[in-house]
Protein backbone atom coordinates (compact mmCIF):
# COMPACT_ATOMS: atom_id res chain seq x y z
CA UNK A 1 0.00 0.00 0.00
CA UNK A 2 1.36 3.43 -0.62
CA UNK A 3 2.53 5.81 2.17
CA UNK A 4 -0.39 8.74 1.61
CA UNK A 5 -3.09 6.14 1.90
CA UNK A 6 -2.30 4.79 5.11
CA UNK A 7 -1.70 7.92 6.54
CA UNK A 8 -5.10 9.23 5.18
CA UNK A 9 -7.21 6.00 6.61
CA UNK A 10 -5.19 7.14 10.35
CA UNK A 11 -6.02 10.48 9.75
CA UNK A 12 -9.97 9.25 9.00
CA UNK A 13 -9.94 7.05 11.83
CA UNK A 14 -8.70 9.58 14.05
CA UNK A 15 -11.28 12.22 13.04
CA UNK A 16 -14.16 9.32 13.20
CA UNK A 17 -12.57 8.45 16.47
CA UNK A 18 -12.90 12.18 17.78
CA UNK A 19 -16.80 12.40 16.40
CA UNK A 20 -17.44 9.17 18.35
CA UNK A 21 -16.33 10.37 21.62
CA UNK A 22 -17.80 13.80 21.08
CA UNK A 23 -21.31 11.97 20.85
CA UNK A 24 -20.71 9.49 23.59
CA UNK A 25 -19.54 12.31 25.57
CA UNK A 26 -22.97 14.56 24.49
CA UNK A 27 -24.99 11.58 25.12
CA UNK A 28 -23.75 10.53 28.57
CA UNK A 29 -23.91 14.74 29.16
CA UNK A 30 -28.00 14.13 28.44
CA UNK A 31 -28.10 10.84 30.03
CA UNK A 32 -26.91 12.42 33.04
CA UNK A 33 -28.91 15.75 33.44
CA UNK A 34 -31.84 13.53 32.04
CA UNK A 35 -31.36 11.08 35.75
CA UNK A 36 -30.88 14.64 37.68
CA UNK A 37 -34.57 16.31 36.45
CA UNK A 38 -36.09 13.00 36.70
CA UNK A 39 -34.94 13.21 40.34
CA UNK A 40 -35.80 16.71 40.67
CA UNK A 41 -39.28 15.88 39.09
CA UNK A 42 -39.63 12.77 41.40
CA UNK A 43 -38.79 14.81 44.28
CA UNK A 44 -41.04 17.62 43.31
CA UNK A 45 -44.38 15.03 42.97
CA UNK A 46 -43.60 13.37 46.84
CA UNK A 47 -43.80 16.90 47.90
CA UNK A 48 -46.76 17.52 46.64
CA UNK A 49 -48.41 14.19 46.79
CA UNK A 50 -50.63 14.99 49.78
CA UNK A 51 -52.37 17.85 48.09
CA UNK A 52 -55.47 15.92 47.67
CA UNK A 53 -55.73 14.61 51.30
CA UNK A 54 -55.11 18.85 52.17
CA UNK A 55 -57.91 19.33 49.93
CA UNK A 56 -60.44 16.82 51.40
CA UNK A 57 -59.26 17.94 55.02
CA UNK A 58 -59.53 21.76 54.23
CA UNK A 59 -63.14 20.69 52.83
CA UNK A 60 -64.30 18.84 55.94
CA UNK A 61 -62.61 21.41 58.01
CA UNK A 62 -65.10 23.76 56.37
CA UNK A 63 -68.55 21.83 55.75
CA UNK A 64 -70.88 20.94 57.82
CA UNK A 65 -69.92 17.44 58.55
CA UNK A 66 -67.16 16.02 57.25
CA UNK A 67 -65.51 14.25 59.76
CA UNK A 68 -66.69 11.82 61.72
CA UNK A 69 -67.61 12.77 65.56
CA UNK A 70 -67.71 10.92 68.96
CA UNK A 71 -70.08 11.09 71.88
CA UNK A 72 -68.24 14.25 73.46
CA UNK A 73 -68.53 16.26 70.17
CA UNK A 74 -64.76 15.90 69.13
CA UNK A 75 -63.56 15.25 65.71
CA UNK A 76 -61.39 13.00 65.14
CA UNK A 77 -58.88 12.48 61.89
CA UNK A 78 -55.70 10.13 61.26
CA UNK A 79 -52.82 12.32 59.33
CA UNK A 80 -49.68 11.29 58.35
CA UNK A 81 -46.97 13.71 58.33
CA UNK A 82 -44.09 14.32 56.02
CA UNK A 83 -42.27 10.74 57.43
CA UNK A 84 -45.54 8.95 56.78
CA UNK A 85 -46.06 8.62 60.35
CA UNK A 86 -49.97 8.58 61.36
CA UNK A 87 -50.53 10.68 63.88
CA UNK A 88 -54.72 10.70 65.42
CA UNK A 89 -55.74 14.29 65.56
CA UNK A 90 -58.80 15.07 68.25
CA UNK A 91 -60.42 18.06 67.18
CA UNK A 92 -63.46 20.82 69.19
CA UNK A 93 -64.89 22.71 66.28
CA UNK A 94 -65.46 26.07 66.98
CA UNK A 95 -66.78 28.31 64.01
CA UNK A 96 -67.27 32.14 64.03
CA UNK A 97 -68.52 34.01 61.17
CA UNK A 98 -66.70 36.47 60.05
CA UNK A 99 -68.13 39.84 58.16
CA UNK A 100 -66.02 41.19 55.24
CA UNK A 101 -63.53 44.23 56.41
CA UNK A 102 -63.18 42.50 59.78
CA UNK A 103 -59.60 41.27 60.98
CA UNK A 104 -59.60 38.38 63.09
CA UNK A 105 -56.65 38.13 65.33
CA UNK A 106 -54.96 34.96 67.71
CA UNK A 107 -52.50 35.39 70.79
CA UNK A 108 -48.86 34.11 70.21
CA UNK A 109 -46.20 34.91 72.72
CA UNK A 110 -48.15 37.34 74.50
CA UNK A 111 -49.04 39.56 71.04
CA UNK A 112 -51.83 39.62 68.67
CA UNK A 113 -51.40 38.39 65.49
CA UNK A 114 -53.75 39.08 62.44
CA UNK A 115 -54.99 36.04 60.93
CA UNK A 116 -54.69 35.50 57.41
CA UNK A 117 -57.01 33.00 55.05
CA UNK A 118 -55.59 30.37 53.58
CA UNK A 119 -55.67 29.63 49.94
């Protein structure tokens, strides 16, 4: 074989071999931030996966019977908090209507705070 075509099938294979890394270099560079957002995204539904059971608790909070009650008048509701521990909740209910314009206020460390509505 003459000199100037082995040296131009290196120089080809060389330049093929550069492309090939490039690309497995760009792919494992997607492959890679591709695992990180589907953490991120995995991460982001757990913390929002008790949004329907904050839903259904705001809306028995709020109705007229939603939750179920014992002899004493307590209402009573199993939660689990953000290590999936249950935890039994005993609650009085207590509602006061409240006319538009007026602030309703609560006690915390001796001062009044203003309440605010939740949303």
């Amino acid at each position: 074989m003459p000199e100037w075509f082995e040296m131009s099938v290196v120089v080809a294979f060389a330049i093929a071999a550069v492309f090939f890394f490039a690309k497995y270099r760009e792919t494992a560079t997607a492959l890679h931030e591709s695992e990180r957002m589907k953490k991120r995204l995995s991460n982001d539904l757990n913390r929002y996966r008790d949004m329907p059971r904050l839903r259904a608790l705001r809306d028995a909070m709020v109705s007229a019977d939603g939750l179920p009650v014992d002899d004493d008048g307590r209402e009573h509701l199993l939660l689990r908090d953000g290590d999936l521990q249950l935890h039994h909740i005993t609650l009085r209910r207590q509602c006061n209507a409240v006319s538009e314009g007026d602030v309703v206020t609560y006690t915390s460390n001796g001062e009044e705070v203003p309440l605010e509505e939740l949303e």
